[in-house]
Protein backbone atom coordinates (compact mmCIF):
# COMPACT_ATOMS: atom_id res chain seq x y z
CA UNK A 1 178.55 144.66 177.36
CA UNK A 2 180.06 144.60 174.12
CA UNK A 3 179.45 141.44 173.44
CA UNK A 4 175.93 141.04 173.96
CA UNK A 5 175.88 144.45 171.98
CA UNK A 6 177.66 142.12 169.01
CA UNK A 7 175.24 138.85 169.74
CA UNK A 8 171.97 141.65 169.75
CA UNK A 9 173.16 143.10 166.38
CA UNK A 10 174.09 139.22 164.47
CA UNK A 11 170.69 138.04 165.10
CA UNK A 12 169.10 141.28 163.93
CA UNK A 13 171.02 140.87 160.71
CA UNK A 14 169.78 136.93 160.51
CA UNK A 15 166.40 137.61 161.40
CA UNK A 16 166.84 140.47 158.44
CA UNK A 17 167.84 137.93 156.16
CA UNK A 18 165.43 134.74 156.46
CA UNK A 19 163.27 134.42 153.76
CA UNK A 20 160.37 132.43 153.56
CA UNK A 21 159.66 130.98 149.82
CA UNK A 22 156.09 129.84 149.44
CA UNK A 23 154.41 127.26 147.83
CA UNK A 24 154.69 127.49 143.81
CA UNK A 25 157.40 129.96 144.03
CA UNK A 26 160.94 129.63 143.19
CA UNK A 27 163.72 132.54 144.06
CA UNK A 28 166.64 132.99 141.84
CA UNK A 29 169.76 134.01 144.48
CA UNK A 30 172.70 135.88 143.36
CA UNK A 31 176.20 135.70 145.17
CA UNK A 32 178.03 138.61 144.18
CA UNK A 33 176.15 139.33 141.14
CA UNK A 34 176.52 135.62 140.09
CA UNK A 35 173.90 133.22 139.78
CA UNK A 36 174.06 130.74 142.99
CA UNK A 37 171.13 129.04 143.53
CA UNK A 38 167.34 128.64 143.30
CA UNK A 39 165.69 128.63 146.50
CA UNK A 40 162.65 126.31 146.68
CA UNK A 41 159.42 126.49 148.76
CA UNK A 42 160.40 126.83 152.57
CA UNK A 43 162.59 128.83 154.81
CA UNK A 44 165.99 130.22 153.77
CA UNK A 45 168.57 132.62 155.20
CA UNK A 46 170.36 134.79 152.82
CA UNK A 47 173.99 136.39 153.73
CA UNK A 48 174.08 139.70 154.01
CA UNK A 49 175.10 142.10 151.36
CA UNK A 50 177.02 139.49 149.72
CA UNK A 51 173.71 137.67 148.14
CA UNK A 52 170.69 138.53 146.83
CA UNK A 53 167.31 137.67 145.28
CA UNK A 54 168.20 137.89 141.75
CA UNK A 55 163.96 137.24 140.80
CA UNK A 56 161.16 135.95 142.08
CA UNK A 57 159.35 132.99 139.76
CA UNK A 58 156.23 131.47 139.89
CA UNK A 59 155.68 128.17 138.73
CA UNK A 60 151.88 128.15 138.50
CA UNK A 61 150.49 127.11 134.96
CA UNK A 62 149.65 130.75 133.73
CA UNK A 63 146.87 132.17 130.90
CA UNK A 64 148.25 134.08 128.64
CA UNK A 65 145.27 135.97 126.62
CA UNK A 66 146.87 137.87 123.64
CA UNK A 67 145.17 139.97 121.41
CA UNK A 68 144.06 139.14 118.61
CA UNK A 69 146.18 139.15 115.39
CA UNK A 70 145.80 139.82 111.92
CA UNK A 71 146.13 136.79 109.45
CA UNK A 72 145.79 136.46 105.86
CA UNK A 73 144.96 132.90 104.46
CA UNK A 74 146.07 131.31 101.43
CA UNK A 75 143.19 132.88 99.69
CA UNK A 76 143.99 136.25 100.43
CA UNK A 77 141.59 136.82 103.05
CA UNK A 78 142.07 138.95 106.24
CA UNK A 79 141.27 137.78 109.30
CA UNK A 80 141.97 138.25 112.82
CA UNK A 81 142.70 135.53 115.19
CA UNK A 82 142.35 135.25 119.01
CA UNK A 83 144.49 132.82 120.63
CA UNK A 84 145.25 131.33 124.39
CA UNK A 85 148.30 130.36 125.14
CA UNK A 86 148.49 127.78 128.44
CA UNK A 87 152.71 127.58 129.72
CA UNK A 88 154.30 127.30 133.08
CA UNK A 89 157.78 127.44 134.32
CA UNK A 90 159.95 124.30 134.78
CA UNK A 91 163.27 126.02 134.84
CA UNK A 92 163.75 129.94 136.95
CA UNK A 93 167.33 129.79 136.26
CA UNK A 94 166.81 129.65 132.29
CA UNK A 95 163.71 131.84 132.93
CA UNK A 96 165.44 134.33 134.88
CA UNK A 97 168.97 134.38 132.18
CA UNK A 98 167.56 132.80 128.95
CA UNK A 99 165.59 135.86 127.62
CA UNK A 100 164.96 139.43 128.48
CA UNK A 101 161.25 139.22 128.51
CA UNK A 102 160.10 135.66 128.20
CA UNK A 103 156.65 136.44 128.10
CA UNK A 104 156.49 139.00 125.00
CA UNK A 105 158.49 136.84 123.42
CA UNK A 106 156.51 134.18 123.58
CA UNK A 107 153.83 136.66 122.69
CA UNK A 108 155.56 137.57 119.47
CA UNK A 109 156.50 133.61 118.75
CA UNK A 110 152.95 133.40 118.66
CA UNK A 111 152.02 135.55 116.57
CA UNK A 112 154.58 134.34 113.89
CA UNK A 113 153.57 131.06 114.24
CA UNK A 114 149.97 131.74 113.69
CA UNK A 115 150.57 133.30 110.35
CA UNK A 116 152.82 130.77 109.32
CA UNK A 117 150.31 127.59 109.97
CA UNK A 118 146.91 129.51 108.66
CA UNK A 119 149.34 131.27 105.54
CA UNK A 120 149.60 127.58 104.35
CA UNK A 121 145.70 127.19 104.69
CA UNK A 122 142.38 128.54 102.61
CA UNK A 123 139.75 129.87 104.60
CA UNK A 124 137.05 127.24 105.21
CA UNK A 125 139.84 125.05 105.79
CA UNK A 126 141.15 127.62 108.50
CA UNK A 127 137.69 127.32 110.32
CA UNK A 128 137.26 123.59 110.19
CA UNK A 129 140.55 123.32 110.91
CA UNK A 130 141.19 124.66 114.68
CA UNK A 131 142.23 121.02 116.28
CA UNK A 132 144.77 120.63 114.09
CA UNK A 133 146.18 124.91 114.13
CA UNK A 134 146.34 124.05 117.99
CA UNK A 135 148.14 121.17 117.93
CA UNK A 136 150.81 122.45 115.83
CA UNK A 137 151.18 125.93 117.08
CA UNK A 138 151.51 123.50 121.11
CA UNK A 139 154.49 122.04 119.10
CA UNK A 140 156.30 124.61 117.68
CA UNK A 141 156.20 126.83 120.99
CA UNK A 142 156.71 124.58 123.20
CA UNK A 143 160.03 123.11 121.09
CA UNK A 144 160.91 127.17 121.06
CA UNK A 145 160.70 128.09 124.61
CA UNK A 146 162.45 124.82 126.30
CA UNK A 147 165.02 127.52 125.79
CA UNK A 148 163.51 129.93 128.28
CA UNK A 149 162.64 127.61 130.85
CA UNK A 150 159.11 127.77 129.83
CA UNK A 151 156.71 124.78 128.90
CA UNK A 152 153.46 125.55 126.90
CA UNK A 153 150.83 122.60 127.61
CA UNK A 154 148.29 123.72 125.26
CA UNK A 155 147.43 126.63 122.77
CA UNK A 156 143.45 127.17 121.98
CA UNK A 157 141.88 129.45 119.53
CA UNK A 158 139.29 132.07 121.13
CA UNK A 159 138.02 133.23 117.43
CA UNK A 160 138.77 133.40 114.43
CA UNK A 161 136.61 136.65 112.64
CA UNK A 162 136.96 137.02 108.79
CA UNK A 163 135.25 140.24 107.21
CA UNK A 164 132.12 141.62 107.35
CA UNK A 165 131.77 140.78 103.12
CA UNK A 166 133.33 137.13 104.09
CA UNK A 167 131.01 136.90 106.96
CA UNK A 168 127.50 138.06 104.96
CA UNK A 169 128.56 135.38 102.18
CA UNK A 170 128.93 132.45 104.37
CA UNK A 171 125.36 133.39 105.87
CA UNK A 172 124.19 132.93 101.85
CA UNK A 173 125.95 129.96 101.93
CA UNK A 174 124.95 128.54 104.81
CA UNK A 175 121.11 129.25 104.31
CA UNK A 176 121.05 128.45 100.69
CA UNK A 177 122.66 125.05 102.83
CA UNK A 178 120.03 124.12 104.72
CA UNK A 179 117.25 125.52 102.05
CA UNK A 180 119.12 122.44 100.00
CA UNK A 181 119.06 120.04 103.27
CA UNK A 182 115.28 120.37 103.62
CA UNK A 183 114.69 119.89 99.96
CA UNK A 184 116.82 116.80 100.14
CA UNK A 185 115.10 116.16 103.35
CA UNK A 186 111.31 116.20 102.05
CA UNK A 187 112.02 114.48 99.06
CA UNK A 188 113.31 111.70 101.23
CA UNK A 189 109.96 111.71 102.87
CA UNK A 190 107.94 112.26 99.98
CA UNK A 191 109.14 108.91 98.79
CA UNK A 192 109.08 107.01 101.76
CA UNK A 193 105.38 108.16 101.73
CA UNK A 194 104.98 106.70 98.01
CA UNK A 195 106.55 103.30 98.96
CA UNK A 196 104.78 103.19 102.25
CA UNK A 197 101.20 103.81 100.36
CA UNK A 198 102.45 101.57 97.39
CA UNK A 199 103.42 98.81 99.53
CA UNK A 200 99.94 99.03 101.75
CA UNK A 201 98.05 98.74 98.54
CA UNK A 202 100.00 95.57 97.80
CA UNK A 203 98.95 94.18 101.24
CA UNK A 204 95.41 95.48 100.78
CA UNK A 205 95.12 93.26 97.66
CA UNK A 206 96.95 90.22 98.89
CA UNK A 207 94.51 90.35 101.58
CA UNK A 208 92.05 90.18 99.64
CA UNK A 209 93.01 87.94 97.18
CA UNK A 210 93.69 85.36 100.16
CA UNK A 211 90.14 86.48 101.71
CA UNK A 212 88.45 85.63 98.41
CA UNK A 213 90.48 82.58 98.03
CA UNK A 214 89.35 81.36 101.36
CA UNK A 215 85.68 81.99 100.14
CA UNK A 216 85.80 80.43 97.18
CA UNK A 217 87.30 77.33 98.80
CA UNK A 218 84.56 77.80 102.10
CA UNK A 219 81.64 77.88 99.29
CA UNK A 220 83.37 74.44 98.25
CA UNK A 221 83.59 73.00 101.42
CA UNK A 222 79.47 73.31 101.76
CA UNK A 223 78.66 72.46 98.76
CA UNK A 224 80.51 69.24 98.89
CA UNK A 225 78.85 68.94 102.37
CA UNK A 226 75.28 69.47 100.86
CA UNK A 227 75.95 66.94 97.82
CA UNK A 228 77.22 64.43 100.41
CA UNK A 229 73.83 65.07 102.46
CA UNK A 230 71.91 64.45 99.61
CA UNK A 231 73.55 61.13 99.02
CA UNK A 232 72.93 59.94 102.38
CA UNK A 233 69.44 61.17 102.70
CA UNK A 234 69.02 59.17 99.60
CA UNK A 235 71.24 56.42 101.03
CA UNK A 236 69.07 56.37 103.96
CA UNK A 237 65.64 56.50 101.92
CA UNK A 238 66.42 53.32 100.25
CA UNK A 239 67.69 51.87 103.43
CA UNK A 240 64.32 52.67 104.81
CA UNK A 241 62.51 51.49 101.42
CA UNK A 242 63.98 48.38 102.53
CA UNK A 243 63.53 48.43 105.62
CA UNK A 244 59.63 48.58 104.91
CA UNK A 245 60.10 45.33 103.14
CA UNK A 246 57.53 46.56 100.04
CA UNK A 247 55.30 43.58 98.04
CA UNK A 248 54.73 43.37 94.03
CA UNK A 249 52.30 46.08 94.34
CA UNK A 250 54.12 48.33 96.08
CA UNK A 251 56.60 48.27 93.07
CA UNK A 252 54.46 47.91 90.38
CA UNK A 253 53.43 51.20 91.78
CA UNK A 254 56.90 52.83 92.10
CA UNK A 255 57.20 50.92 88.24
CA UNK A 256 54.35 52.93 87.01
CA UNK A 257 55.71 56.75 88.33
CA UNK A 258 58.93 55.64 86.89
CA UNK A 259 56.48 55.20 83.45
CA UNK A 260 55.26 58.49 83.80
CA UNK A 261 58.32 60.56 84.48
CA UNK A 262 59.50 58.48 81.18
CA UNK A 263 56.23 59.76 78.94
CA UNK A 264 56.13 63.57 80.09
CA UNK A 265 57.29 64.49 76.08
CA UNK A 266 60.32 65.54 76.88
CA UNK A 267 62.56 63.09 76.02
CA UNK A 268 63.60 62.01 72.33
CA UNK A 269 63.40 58.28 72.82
CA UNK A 270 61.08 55.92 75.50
CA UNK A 271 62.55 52.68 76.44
CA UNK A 272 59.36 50.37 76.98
CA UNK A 273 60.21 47.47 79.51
CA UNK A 274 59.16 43.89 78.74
CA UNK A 275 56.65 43.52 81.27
CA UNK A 276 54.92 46.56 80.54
CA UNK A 277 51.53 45.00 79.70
CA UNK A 278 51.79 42.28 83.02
CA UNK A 279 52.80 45.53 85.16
CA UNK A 280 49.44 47.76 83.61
CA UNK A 281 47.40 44.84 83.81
CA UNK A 282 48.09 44.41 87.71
CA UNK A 283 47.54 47.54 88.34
CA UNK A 284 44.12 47.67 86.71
CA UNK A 285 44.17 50.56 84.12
CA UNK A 286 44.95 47.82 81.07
CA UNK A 287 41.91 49.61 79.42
CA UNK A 288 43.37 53.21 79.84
CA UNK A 289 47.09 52.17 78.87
CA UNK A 290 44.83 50.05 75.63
CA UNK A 291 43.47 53.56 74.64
CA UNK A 292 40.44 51.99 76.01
CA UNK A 293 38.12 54.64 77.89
CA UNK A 294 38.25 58.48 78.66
CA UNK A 295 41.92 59.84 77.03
CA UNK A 296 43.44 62.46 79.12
CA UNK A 297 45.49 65.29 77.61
CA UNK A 298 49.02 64.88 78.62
CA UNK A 299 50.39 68.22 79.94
CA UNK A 300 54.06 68.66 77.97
CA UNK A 301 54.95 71.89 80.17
CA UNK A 302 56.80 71.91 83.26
CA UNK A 303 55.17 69.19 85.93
CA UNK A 304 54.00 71.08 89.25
CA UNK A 305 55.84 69.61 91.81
CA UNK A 306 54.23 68.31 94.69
CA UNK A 307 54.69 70.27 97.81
CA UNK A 308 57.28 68.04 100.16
CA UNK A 309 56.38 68.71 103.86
CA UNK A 310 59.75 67.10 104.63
CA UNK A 311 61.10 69.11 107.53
CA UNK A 312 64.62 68.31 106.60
CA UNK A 313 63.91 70.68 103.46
CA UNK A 314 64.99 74.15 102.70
CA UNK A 315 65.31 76.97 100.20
CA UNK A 316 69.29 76.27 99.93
CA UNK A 317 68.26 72.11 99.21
CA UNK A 318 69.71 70.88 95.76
CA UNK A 319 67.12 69.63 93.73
CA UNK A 320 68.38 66.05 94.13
CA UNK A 321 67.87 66.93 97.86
CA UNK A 322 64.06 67.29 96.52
CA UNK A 323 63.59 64.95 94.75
CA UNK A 324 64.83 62.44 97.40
CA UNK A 325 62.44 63.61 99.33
CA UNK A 326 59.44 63.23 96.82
CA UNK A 327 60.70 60.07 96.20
CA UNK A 328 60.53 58.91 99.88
CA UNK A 329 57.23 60.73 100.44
CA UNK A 330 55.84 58.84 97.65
CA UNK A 331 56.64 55.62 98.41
CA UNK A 332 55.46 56.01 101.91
CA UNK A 333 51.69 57.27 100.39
CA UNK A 334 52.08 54.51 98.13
CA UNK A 335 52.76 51.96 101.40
CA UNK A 336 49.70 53.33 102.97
CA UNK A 337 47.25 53.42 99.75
CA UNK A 338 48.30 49.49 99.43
CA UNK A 339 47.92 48.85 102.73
CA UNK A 340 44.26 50.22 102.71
CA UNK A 341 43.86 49.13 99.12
CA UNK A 342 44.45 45.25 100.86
CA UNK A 343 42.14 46.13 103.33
CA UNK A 344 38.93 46.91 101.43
């Protein structure tokens, strides 16, 4: 009976004494007042009054929020800074012994080391400047607190507020800023409109310049065409002059006109042929060309032309067009007044 009385009251005293550690945590034992051993995530059974849970650590990454702390720049300018400090803890043992409050100390480490980097710096370089304030301050605490068993991953600055005077200027500064930006900014544009118009107006002109070049040298282009016309409508007159095979009279005729264009008065010397007299006599007006008979005026101002019914003829013919076309016309009356002439 006593023993099962003993048996009944060891496995109360076990069952008592298991401890279950969970996940993330880390228990700091004590044998005897003495640091033993750190007990890690799972079950453990600790000896009666002989040990004990010296502190109970947690090794999640923690966010320490402190408030925000007074800071005077290079420039002698007060302002308060809130900071976040990000740590966890690697080590219970040197959490548990190293310090007496780990945490406020690293509160106050902070703090210290936050004057120290933004002491060194002016003010618009403190708020430009919050990369580099975080990097350094991660440095210098984590370096501090291997110590403590404590790692700090990262340090971030919530806000940094100067004074209300400090914060009114930097409003002037920053308006009178952008005021300056948008000056810059529509003089910019403002000449970009200038070259953009100036350079148009150069492409208007060299536009035009090409257009009128291209004008000048289409005008060419037909009037070289119409001169070459004119040449081969004359070309083609005396190919049909020949064609029509004309006899002596025919060009004793064509001899005559050529006499009269000669004598209209307006030219300052008359070359006579040789034949002159055999060519009037043919013709039958030796009496007229003598002086002999009824003298006719000769009309000195400008000779009517005689109206061409050439359908080949246009306002925009050259006058040698015309008088190709008189020419042909004539000789083709003159044909047909010989050829009845013969047959009377």
């Amino acid at each position: 009976m006593g023993l099962i009385i003993l048996i009944v009251v060891i496995v109360a005293l076990i069952l008592v004494n298991v401890r279950i550690v969970p996940q993330e945590y880390a228990y700091v034992i004590e044998l005897l007042g003495k640091y033993k051993e750190t007990w890690q995530a799972g079950i453990h059974v600790k000896i009666p009054v002989v040990e004990r849970i010296g502190k109970k650590v947690t090794l999640k990454e923690q966010v320490l929020d402190f408030p925000p702390q007074p800071v005077i720049t290079k420039d002698n300018v007060s302002v308060n800074v809130d900071s976040v400090v990000f740590a966890r803890i690697f080590d219970p043992k040197a959490y548990t012994y190293g310090a007496e409050n780990p945490i406020a100390g690293l509160q106050n480490l902070s703090a210290t080391t936050l004057r120290n980097i933004i002491g060194e710096m002016e003010l618009d370089q403190t708020l430009i400047s919050r990369s580099e304030i975080n990097a350094q301050m991660t440095q210098v605490l984590d370096e501090a607190t291997d110590a403590w068993g404590i790692k700090v991953t990262r340090v971030e600055l919530k806000n940094i507020t100067p004074p209300h005077e400090i914060e009114e200027v930097m409003t002037k500064q920053m308006r009178a800023e952008r005021e300056r930006r948008q000056t810059v900014l529509e003089a910019q544009a403002h000449q970009e409109a200038v070259v953009s118009r100036a350079k148009g107006d150069k492409d208007a002109k060299v536009l035009a310049a090409e257009a009128e070049k291209e004008a000048r040298i289409r005008v060419a282009e037909g009037e070289a065409e119409s001169v070459r016309l004119v040449y081969e409508a004359e070309a083609k007159g005396l190919q049909m002059l020949r064609d029509a095979a004309p006899n002596q009279a025919v060009l004793n005729l064509k001899a005559l006109e050529s006499l009269k264009e000669v004598a209209d008065g307006r030219a300052t010397k008359i070359y006579m042929p040789s034949d002159i007299a055999n060519v009037v006599t043919s013709l039958g007006i030796l009496g007229e060309s003598l002086g002999i008979g009824d003298a006719v005026d000769i009309d000195i101002s400008d000779q009517a032309k005689r109206p061409v019914s050439d359908p080949c003829l246009s306002d925009s013919t050259s006058r040698e067009g015309v008088i190709a076309a008189e020419t042909t016309e004539s000789i083709m009356d003159d044909v047909e007044n010989q050829d009845k002439y013969f047959d009377n």
